[in-house]
PDB file of N, CA and C in Angstrom:
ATOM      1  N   UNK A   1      45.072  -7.370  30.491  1.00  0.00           N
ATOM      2  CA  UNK A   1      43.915  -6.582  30.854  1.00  0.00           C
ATOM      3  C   UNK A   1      43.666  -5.469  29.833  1.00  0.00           C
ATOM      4  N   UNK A   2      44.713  -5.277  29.641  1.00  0.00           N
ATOM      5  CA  UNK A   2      44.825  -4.038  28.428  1.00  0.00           C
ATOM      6  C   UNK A   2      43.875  -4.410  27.171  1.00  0.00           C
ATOM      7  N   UNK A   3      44.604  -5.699  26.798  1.00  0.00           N
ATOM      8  CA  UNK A   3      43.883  -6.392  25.754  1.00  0.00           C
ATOM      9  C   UNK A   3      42.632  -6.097  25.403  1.00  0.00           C
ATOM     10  N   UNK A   4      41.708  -6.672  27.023  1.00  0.00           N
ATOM     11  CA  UNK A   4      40.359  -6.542  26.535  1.00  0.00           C
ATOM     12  C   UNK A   4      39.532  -5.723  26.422  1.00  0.00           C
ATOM     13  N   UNK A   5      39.862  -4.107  27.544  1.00  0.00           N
ATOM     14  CA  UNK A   5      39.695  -3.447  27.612  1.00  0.00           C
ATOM     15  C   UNK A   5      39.795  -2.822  25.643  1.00  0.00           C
ATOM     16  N   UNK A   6      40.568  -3.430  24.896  1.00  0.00           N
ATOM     17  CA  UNK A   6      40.920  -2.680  23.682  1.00  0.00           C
ATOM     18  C   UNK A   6      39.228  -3.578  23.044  1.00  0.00           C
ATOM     19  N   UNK A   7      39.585  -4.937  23.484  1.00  0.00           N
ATOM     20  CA  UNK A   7      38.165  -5.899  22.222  1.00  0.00           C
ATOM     21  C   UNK A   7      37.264  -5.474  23.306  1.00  0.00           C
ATOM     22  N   UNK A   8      36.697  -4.819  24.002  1.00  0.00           N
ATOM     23  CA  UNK A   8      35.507  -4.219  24.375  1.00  0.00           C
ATOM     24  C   UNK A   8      35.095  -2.994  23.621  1.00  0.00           C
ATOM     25  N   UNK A   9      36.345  -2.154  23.477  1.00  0.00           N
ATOM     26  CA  UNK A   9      36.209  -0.812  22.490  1.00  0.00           C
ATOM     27  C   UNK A   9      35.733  -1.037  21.603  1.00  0.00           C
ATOM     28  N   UNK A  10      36.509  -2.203  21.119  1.00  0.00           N
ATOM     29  CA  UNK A  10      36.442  -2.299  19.611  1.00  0.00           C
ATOM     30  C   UNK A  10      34.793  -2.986  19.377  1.00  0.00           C
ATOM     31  N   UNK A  11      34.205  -3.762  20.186  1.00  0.00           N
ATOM     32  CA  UNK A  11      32.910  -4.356  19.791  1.00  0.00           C
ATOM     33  C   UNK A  11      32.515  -3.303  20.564  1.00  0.00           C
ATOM     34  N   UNK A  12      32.280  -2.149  20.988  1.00  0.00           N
ATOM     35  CA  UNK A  12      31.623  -1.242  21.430  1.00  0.00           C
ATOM     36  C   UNK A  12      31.524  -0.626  19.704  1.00  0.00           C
ATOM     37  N   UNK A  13      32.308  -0.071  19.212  1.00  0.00           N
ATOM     38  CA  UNK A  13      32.878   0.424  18.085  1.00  0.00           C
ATOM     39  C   UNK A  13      31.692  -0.175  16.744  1.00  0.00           C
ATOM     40  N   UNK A  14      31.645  -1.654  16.951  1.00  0.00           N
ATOM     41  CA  UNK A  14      31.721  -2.419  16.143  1.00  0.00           C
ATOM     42  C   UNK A  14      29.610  -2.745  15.951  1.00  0.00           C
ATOM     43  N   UNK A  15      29.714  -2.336  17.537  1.00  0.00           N
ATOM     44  CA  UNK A  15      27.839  -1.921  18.074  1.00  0.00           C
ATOM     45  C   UNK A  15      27.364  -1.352  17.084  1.00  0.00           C
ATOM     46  N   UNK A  16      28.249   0.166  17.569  1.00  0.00           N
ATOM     47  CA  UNK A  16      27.643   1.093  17.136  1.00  0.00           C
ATOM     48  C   UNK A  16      27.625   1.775  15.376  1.00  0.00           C
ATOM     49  N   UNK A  17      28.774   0.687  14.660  1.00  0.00           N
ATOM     50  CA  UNK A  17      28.643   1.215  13.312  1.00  0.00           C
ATOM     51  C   UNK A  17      27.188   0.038  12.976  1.00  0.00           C
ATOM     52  N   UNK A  18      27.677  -1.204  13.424  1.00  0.00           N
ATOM     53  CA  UNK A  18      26.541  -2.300  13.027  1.00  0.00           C
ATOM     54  C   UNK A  18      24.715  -1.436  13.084  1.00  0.00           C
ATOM     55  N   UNK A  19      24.396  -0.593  14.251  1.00  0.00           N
ATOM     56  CA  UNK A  19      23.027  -0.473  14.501  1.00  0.00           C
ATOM     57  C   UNK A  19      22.979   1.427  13.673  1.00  0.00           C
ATOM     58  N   UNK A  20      24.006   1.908  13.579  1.00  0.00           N
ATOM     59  CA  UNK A  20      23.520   2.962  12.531  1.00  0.00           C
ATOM     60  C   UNK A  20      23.758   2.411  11.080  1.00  0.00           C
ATOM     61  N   UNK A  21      23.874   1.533  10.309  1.00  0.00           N
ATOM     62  CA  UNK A  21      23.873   0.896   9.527  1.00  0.00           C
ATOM     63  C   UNK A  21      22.377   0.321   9.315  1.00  0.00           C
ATOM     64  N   UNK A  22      21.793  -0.346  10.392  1.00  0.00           N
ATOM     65  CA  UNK A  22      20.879  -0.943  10.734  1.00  0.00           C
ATOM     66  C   UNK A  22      19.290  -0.020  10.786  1.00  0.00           C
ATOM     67  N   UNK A  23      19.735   1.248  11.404  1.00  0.00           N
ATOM     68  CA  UNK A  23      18.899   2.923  11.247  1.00  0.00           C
ATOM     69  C   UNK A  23      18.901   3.283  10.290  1.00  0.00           C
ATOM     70  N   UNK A  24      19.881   3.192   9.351  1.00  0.00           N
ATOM     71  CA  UNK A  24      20.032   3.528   7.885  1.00  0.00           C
ATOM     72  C   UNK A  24      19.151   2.828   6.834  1.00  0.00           C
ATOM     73  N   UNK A  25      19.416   1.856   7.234  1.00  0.00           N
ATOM     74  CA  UNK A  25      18.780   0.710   6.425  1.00  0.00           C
ATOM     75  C   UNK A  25      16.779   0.632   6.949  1.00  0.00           C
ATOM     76  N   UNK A  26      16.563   1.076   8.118  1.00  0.00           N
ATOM     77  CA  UNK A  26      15.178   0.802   8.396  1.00  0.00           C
ATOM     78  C   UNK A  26      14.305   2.231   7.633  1.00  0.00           C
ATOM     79  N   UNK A  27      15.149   3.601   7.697  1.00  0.00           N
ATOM     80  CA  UNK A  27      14.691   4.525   7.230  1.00  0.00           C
ATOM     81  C   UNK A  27      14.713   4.651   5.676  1.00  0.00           C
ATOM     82  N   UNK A  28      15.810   3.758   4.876  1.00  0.00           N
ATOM     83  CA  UNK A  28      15.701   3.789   3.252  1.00  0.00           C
ATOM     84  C   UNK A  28      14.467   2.878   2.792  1.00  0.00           C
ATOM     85  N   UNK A  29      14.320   2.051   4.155  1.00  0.00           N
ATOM     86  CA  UNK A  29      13.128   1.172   3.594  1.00  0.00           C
ATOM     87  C   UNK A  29      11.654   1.766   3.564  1.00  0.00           C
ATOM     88  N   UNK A  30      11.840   2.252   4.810  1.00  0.00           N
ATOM     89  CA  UNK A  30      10.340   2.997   5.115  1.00  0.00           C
ATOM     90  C   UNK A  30      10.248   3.780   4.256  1.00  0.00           C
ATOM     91  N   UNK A  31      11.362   4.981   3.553  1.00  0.00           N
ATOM     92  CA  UNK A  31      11.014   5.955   2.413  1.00  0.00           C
ATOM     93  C   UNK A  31      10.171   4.988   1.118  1.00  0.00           C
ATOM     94  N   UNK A  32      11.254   3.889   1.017  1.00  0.00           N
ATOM     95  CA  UNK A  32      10.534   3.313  -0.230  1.00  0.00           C
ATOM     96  C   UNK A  32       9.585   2.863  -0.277  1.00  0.00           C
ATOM     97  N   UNK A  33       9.306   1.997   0.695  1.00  0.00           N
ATOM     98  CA  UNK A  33       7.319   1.400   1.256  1.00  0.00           C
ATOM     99  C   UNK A  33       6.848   3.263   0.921  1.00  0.00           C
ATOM    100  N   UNK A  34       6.768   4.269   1.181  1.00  0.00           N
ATOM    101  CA  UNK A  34       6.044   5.248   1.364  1.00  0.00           C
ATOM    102  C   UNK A  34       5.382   6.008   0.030  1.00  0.00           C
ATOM    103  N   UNK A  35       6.784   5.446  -0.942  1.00  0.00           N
ATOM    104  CA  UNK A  35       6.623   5.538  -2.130  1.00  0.00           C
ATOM    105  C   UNK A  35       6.202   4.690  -2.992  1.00  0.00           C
ATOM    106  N   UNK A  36       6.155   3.233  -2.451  1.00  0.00           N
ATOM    107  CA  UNK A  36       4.866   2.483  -2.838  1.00  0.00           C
ATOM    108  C   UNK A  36       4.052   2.349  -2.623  1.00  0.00           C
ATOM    109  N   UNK A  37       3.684   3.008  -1.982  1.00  0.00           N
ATOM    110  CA  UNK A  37       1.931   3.431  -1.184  1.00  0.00           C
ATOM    111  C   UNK A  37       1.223   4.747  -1.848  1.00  0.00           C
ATOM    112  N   UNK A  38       2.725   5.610  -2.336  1.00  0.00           N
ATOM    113  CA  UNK A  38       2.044   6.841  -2.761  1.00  0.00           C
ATOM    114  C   UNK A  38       1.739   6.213  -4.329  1.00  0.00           C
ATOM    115  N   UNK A  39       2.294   5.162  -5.150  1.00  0.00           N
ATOM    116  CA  UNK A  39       1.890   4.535  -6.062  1.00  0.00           C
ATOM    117  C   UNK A  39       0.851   3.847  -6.442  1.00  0.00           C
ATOM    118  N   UNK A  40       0.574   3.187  -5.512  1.00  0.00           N
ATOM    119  CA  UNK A  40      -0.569   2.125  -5.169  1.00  0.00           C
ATOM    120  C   UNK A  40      -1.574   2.933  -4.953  1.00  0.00           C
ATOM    121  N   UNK A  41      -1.242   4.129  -4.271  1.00  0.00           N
ATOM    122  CA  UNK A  41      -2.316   4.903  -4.330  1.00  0.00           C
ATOM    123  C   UNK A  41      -3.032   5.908  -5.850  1.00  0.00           C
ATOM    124  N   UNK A  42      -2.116   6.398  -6.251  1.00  0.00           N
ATOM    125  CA  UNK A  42      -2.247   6.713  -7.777  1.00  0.00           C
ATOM    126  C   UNK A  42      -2.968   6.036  -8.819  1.00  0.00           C
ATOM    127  N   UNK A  43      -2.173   4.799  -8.587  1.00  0.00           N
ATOM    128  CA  UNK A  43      -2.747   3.492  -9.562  1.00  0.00           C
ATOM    129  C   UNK A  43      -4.273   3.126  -9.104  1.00  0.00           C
ATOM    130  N   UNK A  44      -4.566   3.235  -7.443  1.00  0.00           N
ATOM    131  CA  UNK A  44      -5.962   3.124  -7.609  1.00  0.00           C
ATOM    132  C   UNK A  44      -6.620   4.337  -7.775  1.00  0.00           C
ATOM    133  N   UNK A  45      -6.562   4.955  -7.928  1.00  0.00           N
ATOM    134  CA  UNK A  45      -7.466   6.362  -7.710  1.00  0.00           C
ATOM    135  C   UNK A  45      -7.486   6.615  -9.268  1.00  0.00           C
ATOM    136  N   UNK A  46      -6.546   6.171  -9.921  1.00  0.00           N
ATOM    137  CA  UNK A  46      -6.639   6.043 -11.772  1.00  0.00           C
ATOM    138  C   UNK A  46      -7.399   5.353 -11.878  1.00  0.00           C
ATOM    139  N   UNK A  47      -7.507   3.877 -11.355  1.00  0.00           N
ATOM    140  CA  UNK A  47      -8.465   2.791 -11.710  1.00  0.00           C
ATOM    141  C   UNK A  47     -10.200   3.229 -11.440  1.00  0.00           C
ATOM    142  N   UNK A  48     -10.297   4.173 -10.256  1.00  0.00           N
ATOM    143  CA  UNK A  48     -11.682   5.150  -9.743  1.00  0.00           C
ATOM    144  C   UNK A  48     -12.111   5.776 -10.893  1.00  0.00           C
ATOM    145  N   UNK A  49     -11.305   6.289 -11.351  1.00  0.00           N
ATOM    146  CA  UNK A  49     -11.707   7.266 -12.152  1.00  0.00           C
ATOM    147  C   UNK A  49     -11.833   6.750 -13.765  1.00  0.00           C
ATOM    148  N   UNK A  50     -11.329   5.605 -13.763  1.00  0.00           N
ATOM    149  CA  UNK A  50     -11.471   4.815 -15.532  1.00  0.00           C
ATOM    150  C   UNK A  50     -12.920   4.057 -15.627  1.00  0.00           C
ATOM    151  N   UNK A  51     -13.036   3.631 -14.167  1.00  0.00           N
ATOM    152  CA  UNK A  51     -14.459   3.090 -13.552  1.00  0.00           C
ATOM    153  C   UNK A  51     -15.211   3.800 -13.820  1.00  0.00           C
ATOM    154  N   UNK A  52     -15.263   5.202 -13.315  1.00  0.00           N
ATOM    155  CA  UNK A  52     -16.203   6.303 -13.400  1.00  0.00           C
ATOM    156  C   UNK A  52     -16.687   6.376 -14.934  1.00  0.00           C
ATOM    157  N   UNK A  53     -15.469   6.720 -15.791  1.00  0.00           N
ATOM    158  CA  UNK A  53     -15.360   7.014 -17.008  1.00  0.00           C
ATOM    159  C   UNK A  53     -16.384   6.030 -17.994  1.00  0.00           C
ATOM    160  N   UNK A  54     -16.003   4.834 -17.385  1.00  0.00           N
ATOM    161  CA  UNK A  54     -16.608   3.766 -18.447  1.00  0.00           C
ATOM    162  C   UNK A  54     -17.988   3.290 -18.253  1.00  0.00           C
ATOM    163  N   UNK A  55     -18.266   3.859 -16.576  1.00  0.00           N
ATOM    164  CA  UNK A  55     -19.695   3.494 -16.964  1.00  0.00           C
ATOM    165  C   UNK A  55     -20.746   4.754 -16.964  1.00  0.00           C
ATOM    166  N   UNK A  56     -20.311   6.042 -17.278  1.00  0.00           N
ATOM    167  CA  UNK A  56     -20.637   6.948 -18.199  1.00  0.00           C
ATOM    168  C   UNK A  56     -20.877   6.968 -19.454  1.00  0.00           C
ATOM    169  N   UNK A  57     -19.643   6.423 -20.016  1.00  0.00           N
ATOM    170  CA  UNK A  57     -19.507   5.917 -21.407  1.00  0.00           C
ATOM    171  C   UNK A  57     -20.545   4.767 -21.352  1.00  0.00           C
ATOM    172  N   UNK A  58     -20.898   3.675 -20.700  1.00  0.00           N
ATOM    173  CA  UNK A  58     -21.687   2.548 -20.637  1.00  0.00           C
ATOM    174  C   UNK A  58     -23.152   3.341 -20.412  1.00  0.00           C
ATOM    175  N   UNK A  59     -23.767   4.224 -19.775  1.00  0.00           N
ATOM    176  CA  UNK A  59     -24.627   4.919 -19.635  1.00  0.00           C
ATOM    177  C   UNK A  59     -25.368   5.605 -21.025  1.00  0.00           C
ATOM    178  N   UNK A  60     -24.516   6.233 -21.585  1.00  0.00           N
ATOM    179  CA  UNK A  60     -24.761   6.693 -22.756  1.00  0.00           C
ATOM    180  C   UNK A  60     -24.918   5.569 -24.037  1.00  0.00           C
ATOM    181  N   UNK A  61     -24.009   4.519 -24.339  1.00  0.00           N
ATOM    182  CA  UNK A  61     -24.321   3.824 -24.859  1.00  0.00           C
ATOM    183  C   UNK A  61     -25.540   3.095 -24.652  1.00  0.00           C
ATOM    184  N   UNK A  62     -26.286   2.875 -23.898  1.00  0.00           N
ATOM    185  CA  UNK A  62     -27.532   2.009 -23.153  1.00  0.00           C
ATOM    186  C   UNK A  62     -28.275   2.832 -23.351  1.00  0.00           C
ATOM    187  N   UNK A  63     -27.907   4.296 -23.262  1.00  0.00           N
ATOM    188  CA  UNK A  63     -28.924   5.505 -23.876  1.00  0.00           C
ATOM    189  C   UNK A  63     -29.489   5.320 -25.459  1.00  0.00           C
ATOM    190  N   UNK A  64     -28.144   5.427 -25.646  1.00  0.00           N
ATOM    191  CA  UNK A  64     -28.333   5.553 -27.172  1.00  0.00           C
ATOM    192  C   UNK A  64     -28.825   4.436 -27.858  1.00  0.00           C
ATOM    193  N   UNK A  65     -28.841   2.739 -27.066  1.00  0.00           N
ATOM    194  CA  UNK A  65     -29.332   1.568 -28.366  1.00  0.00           C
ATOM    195  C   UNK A  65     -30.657   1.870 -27.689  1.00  0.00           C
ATOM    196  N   UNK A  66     -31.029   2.323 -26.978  1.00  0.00           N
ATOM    197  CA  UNK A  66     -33.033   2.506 -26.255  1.00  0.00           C
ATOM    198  C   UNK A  66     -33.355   3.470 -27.468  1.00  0.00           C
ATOM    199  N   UNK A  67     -32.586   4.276 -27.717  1.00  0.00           N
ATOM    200  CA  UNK A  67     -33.315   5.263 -28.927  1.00  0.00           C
ATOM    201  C   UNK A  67     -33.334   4.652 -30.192  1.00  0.00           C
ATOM    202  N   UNK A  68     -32.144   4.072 -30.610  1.00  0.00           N
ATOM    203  CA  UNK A  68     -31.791   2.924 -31.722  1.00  0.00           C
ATOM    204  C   UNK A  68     -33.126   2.137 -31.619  1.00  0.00           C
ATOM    205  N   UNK A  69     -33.447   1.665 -30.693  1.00  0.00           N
ATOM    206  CA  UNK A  69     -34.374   0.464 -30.364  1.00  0.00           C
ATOM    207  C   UNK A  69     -35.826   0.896 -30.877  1.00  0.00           C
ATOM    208  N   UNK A  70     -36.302   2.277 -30.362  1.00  0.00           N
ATOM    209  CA  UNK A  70     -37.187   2.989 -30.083  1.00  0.00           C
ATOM    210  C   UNK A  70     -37.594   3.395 -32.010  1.00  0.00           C
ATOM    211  N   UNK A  71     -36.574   3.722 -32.364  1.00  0.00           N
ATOM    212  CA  UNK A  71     -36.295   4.628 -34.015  1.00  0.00           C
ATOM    213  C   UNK A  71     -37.003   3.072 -34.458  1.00  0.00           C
ATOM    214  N   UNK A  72     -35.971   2.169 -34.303  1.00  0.00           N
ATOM    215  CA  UNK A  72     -36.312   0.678 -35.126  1.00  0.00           C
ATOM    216  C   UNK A  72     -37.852   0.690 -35.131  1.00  0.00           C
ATOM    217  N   UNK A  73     -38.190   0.848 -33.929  1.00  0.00           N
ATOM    218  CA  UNK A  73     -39.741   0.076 -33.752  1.00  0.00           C
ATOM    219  C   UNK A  73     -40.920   0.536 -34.726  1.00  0.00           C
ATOM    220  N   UNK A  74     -40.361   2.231 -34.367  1.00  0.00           N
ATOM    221  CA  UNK A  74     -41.725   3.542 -35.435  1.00  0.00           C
ATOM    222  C   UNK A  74     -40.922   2.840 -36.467  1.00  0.00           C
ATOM    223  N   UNK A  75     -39.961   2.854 -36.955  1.00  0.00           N
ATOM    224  CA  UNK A  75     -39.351   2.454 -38.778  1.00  0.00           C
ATOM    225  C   UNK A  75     -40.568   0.849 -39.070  1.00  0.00           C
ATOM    226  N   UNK A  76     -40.639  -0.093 -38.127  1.00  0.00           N
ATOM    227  CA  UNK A  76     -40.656  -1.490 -38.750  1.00  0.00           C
ATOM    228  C   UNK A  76     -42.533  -0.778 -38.855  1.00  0.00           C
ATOM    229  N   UNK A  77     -43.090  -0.024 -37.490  1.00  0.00           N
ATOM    230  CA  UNK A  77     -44.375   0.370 -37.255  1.00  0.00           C
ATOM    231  C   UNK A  77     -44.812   0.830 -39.114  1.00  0.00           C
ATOM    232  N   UNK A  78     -44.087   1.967 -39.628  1.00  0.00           N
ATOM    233  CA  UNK A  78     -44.499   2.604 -40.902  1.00  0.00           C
ATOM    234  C   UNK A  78     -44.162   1.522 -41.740  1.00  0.00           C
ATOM    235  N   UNK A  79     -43.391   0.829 -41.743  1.00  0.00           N
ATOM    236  CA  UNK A  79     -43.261  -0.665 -42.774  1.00  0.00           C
ATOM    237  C   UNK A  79     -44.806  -1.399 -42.994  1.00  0.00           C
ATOM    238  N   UNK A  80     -45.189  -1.746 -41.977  1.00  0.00           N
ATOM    239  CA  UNK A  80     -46.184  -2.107 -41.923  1.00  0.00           C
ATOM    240  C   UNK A  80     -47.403  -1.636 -42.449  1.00  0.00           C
ATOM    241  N   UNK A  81     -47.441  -0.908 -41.863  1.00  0.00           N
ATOM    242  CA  UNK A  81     -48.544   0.248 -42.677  1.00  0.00           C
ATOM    243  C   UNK A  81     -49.532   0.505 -41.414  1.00  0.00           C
ATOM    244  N   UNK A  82     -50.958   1.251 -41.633  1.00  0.00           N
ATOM    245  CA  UNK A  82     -51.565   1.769 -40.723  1.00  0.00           C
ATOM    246  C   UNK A  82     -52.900   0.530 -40.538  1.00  0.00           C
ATOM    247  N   UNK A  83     -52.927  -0.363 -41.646  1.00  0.00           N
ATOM    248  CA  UNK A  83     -53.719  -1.473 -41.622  1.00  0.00           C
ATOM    249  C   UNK A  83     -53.429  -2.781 -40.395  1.00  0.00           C
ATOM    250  N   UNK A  84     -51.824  -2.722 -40.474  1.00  0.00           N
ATOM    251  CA  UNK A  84     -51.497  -3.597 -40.269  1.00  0.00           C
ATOM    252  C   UNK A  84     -51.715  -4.261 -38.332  1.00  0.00           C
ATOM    253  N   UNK A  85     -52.208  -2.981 -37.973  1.00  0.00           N
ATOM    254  CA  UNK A  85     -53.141  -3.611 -36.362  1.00  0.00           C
ATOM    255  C   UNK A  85     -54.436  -4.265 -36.401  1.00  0.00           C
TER     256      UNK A  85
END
């Protein structure tokens, strides 16, 4: 009787290192998911803002060949001459 009374302790024992092991292990995970989220989050909010960036940069360029475009036209216009309508 003694016996089992001891292998009850002992898988009592054996519970309780197994499920704080188990607490241990659910809370190192959740830190790290938290810190791949705070990544994922970074990485998109970089990607927002390169977006932003480039079609600013794309804005201005589209600016600038309309004036290119515009310069060309009076340049080929005086090529021509004032006859040439």
């Amino acid at each position: 009787m003694i016996i089992l009374w001891i292998l009850i302790f002992a898988l009592a024992v054996i519970n309780a290192v197994l499920l704080t092991l188990f607490m241990s292990y659910v809370s190192q995970a959740r830190k790290q998911s938290s810190r791949a989220m705070g990544v994922e989050a970074d990485a998109f909010h970089h990607c927002i803002l390169k977006i932003g960036y480039l079609e600013t940069k794309m804005a201005e360029s589209e600016a600038r060949i309309k004036a290119l475009e515009q310069e060309l036209s009076g340049l080929r216009m005086r090529l021509r001459g004032p006859d040439a309508e």
